[in-house]
C-alpha atoms as a PDB file:
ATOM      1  CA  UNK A   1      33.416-207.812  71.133  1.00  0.00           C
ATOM      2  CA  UNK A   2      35.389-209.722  68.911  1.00  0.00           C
ATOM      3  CA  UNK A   3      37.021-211.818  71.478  1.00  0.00           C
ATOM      4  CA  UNK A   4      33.625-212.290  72.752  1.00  0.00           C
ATOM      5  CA  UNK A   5      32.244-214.172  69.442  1.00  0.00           C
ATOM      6  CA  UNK A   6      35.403-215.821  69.421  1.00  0.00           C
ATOM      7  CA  UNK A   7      35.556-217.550  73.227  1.00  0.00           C
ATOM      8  CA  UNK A   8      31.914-218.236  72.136  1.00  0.00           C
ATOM      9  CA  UNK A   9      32.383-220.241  68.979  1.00  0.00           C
ATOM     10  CA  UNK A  10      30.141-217.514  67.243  1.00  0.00           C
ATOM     11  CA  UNK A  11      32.850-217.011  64.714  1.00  0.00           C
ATOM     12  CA  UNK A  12      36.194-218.564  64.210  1.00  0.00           C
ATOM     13  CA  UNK A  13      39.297-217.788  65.269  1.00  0.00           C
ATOM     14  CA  UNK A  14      41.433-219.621  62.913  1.00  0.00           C
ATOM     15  CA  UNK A  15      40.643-221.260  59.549  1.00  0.00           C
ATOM     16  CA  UNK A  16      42.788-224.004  57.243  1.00  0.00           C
ATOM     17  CA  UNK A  17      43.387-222.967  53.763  1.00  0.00           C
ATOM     18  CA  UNK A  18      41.579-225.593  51.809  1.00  0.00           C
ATOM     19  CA  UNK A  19      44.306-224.913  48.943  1.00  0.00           C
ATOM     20  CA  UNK A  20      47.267-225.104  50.649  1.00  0.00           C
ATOM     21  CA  UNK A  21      46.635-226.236  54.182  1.00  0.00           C
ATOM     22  CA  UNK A  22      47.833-223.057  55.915  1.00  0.00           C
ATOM     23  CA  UNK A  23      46.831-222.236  59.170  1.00  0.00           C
ATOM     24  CA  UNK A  24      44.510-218.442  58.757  1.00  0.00           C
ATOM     25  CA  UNK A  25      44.119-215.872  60.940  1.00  0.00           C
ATOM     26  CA  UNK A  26      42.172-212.803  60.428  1.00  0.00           C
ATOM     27  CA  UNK A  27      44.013-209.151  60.494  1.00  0.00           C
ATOM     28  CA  UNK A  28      41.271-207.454  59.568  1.00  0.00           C
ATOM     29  CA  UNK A  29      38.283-209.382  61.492  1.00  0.00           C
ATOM     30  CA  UNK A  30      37.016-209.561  57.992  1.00  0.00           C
ATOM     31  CA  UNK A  31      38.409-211.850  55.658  1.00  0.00           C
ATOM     32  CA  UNK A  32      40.802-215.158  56.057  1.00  0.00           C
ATOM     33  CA  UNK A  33      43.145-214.358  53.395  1.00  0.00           C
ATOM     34  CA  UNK A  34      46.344-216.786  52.650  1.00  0.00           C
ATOM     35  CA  UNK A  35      48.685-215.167  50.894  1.00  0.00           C
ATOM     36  CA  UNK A  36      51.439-218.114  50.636  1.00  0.00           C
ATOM     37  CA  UNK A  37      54.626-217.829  48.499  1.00  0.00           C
ATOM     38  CA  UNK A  38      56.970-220.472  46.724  1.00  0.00           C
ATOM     39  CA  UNK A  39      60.049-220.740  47.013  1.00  0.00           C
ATOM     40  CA  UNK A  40      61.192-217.847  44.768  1.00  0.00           C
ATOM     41  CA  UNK A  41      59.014-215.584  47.073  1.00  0.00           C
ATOM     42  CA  UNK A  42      56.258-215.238  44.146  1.00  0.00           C
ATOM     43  CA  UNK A  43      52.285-215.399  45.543  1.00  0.00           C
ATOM     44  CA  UNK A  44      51.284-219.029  45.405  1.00  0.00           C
ATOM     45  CA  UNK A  45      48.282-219.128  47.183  1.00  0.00           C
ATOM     46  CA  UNK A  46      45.078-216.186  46.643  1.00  0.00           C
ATOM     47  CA  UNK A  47      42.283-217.975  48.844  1.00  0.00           C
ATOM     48  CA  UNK A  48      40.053-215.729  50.822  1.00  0.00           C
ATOM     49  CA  UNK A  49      36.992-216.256  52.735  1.00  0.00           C
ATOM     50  CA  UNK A  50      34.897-213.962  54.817  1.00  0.00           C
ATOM     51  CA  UNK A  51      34.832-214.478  58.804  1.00  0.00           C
ATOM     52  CA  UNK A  52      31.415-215.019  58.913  1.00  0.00           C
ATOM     53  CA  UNK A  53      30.843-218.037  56.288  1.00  0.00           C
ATOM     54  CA  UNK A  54      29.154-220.412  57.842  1.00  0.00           C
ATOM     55  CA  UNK A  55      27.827-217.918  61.177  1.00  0.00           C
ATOM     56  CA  UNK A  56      24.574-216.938  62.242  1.00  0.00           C
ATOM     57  CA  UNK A  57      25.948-213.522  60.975  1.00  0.00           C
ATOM     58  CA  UNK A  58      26.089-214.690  57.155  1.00  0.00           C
ATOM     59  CA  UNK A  59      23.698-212.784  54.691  1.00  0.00           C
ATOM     60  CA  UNK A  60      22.759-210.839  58.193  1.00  0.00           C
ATOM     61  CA  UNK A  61      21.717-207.255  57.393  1.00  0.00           C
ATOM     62  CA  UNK A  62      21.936-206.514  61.014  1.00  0.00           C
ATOM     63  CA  UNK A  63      25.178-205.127  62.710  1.00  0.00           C
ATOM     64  CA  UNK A  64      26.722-207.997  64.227  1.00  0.00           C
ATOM     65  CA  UNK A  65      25.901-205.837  67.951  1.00  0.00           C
ATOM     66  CA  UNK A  66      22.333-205.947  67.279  1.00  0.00           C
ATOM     67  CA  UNK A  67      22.235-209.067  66.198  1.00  0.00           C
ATOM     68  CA  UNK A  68      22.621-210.376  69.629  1.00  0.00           C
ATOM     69  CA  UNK A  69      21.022-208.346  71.543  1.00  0.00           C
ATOM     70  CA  UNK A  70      17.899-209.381  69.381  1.00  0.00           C
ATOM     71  CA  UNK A  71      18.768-213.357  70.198  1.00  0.00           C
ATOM     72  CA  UNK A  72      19.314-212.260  74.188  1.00  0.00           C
ATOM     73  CA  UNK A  73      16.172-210.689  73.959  1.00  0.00           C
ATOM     74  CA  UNK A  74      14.434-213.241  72.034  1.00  0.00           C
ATOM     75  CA  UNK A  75      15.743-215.490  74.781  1.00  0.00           C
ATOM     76  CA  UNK A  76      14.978-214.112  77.754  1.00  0.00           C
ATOM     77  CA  UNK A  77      12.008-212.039  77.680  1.00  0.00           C
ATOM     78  CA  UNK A  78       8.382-213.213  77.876  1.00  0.00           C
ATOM     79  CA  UNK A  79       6.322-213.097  74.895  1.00  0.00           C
ATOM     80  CA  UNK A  80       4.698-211.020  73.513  1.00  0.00           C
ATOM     81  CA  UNK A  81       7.877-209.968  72.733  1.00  0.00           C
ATOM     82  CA  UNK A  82       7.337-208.636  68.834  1.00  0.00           C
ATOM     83  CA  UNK A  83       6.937-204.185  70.146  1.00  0.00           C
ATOM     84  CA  UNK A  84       9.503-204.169  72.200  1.00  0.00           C
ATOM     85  CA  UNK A  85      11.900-205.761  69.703  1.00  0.00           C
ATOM     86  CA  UNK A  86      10.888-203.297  66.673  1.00  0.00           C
ATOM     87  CA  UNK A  87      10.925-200.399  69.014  1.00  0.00           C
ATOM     88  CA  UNK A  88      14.264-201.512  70.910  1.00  0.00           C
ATOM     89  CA  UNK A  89      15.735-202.466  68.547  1.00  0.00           C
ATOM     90  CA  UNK A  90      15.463-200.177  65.888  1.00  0.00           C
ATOM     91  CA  UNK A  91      14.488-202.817  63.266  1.00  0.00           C
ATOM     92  CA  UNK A  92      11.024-203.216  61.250  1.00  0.00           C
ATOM     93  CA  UNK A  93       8.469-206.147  61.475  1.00  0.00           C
ATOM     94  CA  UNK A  94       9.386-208.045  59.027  1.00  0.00           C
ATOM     95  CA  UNK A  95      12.965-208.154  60.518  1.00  0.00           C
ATOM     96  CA  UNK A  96      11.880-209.317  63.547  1.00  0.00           C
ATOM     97  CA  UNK A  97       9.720-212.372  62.129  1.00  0.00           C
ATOM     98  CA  UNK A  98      12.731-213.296  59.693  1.00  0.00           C
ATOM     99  CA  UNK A  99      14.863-213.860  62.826  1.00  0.00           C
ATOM    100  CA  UNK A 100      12.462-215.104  65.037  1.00  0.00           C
ATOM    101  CA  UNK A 101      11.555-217.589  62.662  1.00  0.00           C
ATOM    102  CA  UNK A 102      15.767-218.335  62.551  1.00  0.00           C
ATOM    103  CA  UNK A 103      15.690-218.006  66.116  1.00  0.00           C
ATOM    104  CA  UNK A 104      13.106-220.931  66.989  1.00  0.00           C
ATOM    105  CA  UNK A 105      14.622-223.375  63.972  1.00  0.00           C
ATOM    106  CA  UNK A 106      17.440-223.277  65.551  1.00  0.00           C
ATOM    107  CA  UNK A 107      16.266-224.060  69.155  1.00  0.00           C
ATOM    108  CA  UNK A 108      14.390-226.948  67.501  1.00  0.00           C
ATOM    109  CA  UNK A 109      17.770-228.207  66.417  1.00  0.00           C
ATOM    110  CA  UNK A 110      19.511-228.099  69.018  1.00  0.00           C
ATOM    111  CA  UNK A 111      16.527-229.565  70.815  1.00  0.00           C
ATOM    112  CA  UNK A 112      15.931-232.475  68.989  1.00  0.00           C
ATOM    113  CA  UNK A 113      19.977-233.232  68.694  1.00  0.00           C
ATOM    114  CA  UNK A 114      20.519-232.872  72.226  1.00  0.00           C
ATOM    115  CA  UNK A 115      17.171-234.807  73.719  1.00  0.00           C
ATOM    116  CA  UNK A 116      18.048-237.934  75.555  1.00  0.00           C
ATOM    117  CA  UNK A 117      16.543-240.943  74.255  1.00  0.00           C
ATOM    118  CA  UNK A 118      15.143-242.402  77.319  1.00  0.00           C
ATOM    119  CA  UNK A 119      11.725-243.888  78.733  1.00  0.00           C
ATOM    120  CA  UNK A 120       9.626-241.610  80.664  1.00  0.00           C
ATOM    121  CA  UNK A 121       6.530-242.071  82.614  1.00  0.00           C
ATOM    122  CA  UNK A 122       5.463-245.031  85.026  1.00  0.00           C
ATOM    123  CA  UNK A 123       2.848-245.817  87.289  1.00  0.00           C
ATOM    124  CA  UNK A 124       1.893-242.423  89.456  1.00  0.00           C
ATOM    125  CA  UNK A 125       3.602-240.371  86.949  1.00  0.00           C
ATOM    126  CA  UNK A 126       2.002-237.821  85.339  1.00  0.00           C
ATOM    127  CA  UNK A 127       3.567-236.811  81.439  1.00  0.00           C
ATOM    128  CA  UNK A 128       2.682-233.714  79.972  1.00  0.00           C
ATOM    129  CA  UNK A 129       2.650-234.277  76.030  1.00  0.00           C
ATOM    130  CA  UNK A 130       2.367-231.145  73.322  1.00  0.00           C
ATOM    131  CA  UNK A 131       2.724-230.841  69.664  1.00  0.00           C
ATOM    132  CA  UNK A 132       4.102-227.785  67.280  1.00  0.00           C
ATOM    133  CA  UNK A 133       4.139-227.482  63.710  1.00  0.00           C
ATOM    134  CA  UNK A 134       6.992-225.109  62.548  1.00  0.00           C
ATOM    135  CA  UNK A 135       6.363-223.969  59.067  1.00  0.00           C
ATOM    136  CA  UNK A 136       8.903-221.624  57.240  1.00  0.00           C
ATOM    137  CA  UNK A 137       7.398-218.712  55.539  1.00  0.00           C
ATOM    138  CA  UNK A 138       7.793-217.701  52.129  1.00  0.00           C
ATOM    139  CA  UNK A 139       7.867-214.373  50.720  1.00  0.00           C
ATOM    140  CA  UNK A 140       7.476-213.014  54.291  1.00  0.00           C
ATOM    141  CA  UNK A 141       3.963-214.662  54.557  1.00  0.00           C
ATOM    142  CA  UNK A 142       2.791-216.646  56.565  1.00  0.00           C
ATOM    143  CA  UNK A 143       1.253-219.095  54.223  1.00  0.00           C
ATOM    144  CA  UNK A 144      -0.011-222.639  55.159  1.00  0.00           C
ATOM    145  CA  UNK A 145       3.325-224.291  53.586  1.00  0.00           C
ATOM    146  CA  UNK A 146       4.696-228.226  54.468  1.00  0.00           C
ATOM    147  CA  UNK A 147       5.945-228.362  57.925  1.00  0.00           C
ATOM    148  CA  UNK A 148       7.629-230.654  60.612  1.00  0.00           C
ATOM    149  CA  UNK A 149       5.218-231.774  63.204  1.00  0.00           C
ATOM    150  CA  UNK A 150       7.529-231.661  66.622  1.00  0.00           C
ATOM    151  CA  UNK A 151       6.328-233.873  69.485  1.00  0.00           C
ATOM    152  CA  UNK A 152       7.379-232.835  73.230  1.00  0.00           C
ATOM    153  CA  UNK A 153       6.848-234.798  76.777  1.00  0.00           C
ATOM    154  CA  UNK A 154       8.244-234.215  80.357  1.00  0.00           C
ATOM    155  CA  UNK A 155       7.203-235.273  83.736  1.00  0.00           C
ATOM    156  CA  UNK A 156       5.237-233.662  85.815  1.00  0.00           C
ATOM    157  CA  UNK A 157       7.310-235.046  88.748  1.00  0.00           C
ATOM    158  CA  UNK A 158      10.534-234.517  87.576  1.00  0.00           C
ATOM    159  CA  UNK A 159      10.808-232.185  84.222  1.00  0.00           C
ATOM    160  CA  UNK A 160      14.342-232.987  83.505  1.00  0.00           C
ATOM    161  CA  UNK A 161      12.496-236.491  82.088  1.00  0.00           C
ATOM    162  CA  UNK A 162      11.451-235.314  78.924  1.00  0.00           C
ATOM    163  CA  UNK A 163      11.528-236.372  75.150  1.00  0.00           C
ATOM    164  CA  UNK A 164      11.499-234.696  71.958  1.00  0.00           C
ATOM    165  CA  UNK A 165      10.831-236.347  68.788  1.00  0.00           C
ATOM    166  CA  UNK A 166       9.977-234.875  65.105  1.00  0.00           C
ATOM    167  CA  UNK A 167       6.837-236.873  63.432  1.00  0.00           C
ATOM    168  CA  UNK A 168       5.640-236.373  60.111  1.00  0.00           C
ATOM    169  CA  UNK A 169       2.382-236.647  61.033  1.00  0.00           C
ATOM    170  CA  UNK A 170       0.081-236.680  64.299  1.00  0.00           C
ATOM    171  CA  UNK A 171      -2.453-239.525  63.577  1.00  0.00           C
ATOM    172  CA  UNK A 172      -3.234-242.362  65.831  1.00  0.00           C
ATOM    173  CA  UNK A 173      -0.621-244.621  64.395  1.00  0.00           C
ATOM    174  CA  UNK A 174       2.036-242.261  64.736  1.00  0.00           C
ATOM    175  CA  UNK A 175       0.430-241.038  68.293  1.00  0.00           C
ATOM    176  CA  UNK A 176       0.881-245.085  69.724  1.00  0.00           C
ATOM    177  CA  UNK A 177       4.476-245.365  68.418  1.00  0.00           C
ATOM    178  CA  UNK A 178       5.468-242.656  69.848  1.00  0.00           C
ATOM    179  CA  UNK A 179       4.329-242.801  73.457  1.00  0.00           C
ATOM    180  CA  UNK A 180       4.820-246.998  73.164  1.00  0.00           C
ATOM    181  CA  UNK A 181       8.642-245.935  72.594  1.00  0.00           C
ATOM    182  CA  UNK A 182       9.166-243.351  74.711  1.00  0.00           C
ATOM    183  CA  UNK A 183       6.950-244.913  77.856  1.00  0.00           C
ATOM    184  CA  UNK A 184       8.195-247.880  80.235  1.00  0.00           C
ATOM    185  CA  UNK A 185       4.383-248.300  81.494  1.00  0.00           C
ATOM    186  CA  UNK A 186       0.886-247.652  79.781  1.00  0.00           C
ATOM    187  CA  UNK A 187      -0.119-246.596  83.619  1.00  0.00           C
ATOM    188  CA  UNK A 188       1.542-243.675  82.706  1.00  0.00           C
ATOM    189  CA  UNK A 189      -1.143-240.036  83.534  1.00  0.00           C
ATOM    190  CA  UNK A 190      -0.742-238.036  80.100  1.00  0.00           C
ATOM    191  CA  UNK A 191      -1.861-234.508  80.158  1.00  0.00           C
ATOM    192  CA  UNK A 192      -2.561-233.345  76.617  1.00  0.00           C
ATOM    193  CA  UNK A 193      -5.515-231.557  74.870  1.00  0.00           C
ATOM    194  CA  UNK A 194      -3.927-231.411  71.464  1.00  0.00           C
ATOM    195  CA  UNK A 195      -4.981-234.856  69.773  1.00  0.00           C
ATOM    196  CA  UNK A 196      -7.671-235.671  68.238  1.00  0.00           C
ATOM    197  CA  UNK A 197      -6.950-239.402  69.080  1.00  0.00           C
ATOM    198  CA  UNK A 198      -6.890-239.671  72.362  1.00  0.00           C
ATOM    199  CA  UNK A 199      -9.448-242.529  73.228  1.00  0.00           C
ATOM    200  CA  UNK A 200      -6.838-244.691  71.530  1.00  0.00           C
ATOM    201  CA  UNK A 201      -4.562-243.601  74.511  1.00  0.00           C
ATOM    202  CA  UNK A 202      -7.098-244.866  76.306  1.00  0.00           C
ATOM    203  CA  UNK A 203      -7.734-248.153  75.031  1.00  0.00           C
ATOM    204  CA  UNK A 204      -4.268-248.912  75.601  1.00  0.00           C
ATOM    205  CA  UNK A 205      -4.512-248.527  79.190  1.00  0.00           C
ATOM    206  CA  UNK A 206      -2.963-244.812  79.452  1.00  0.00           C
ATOM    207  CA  UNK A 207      -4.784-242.104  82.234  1.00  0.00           C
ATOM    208  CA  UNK A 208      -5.817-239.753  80.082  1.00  0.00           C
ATOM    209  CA  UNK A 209      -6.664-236.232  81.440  1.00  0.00           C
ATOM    210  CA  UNK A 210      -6.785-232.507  79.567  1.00  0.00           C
ATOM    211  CA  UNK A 211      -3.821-230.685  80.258  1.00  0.00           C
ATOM    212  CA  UNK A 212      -6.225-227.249  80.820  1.00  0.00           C
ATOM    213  CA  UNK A 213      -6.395-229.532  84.443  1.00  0.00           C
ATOM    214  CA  UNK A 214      -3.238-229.211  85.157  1.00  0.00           C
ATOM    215  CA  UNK A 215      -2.974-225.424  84.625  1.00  0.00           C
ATOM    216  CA  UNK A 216      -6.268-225.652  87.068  1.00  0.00           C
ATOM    217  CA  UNK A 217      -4.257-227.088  89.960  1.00  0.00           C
ATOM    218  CA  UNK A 218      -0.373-226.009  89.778  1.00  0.00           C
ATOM    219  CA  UNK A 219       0.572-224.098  92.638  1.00  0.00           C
END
């Protein structure tokens, strides 16, 4: 398994010494330890760091095993997903909202870092537009706490098109500059049932239609 997290980049397989610029490997799989001498062969260097600084598996209490088969799982299966991971699993509720909650940050990330900034939409294409607030919970509870409002569009036509874009807020102003910057033509079809501004879409020229339509009439 080790070599596994390794080829993966899930842990790493080498380390610098920050002290003395030594190159680290792991004997143990546990610790980067650099153990340097001077010249008169006494111990220059102590530094020692544990494998997982800096991994998903930091602060985990979950064998590094179950951790992924929770995130394959997590991944792969359709929700509701929350049983089947307790009972599968082995691990209690609260477990399995702590890393769903990591789980889903993290896909934001990588979401928003890797979305191409391009124009979608045109005339005779149809843009389905959603919004999420992700909120982190405190004290296990899921209490109304500041969030991040995250923004999401793709064609119809051709999903691959698609934007995502985090927004403080979702008013009207925010609404305009977002489609105006991510649209090459206001007789762009939006699907969406989740603003409350929506006639503003409309003033500006946009096809507005609820997206419960377009659940109505896929194949």
């Amino acid at each position: 398994m080790w070599e596994y997290l390794i080829k993966h980049g899930l842990v790493p397989e080498k380390i610098e010494c920050p002290t003395c610029k030594t190159e680290l490997q792991s004997s143990d799989r546990k610790y980067f330890r650099c153990q340097k001498s001077n010249n008169d062969g006494q111990k220059k260097c102590s530094f020692k760091q544990s494998v997982l600084k800096d991994t998903l598996f930091k602060g985990s209490h979950l064998p590094i095993g179950k951790t992924l088969q929770f995130v394959y799982h997590w991944l792969t299966r359709n929700t509701p997903r929350h049983e089947f991971l307790e009972e599968d699993l082995e691990i209690d509720s609260h477990t399995v909202v702590d890393w769903s909650s990591f789980c889903r940050e993290v896909l934001v990330q990588w979401i928003l870092e890797t979305s191409e900034d391009q124009n979608i939409g045109g005339e005779g294409v149809t843009v389905e537009l959603d919004e999420a607030i992700f909120r982190k919970q405190k004290y296990k509870r899921a209490r109304p706490i500041k969030g991040k409002w995250i923004f999401g569009a793709l064609e119809r036509e051709n999903p691959t098109r698609c934007f995502y874009v985090a927004a403080p807020n979702r008013t009207k102003k925010t609404l305009l500059k977002i489609i105006k910057e991510t649209n090459s033509s206001a007789a762009t079809t939006i699907m969406s049932d989740c603003w409350r501004a929506n006639k503003c879409l409309q003033d500006e020229g946009f096809i507005i239609k609820p997206s419960s339509l377009y659940s109505s009439n896929s194949k």
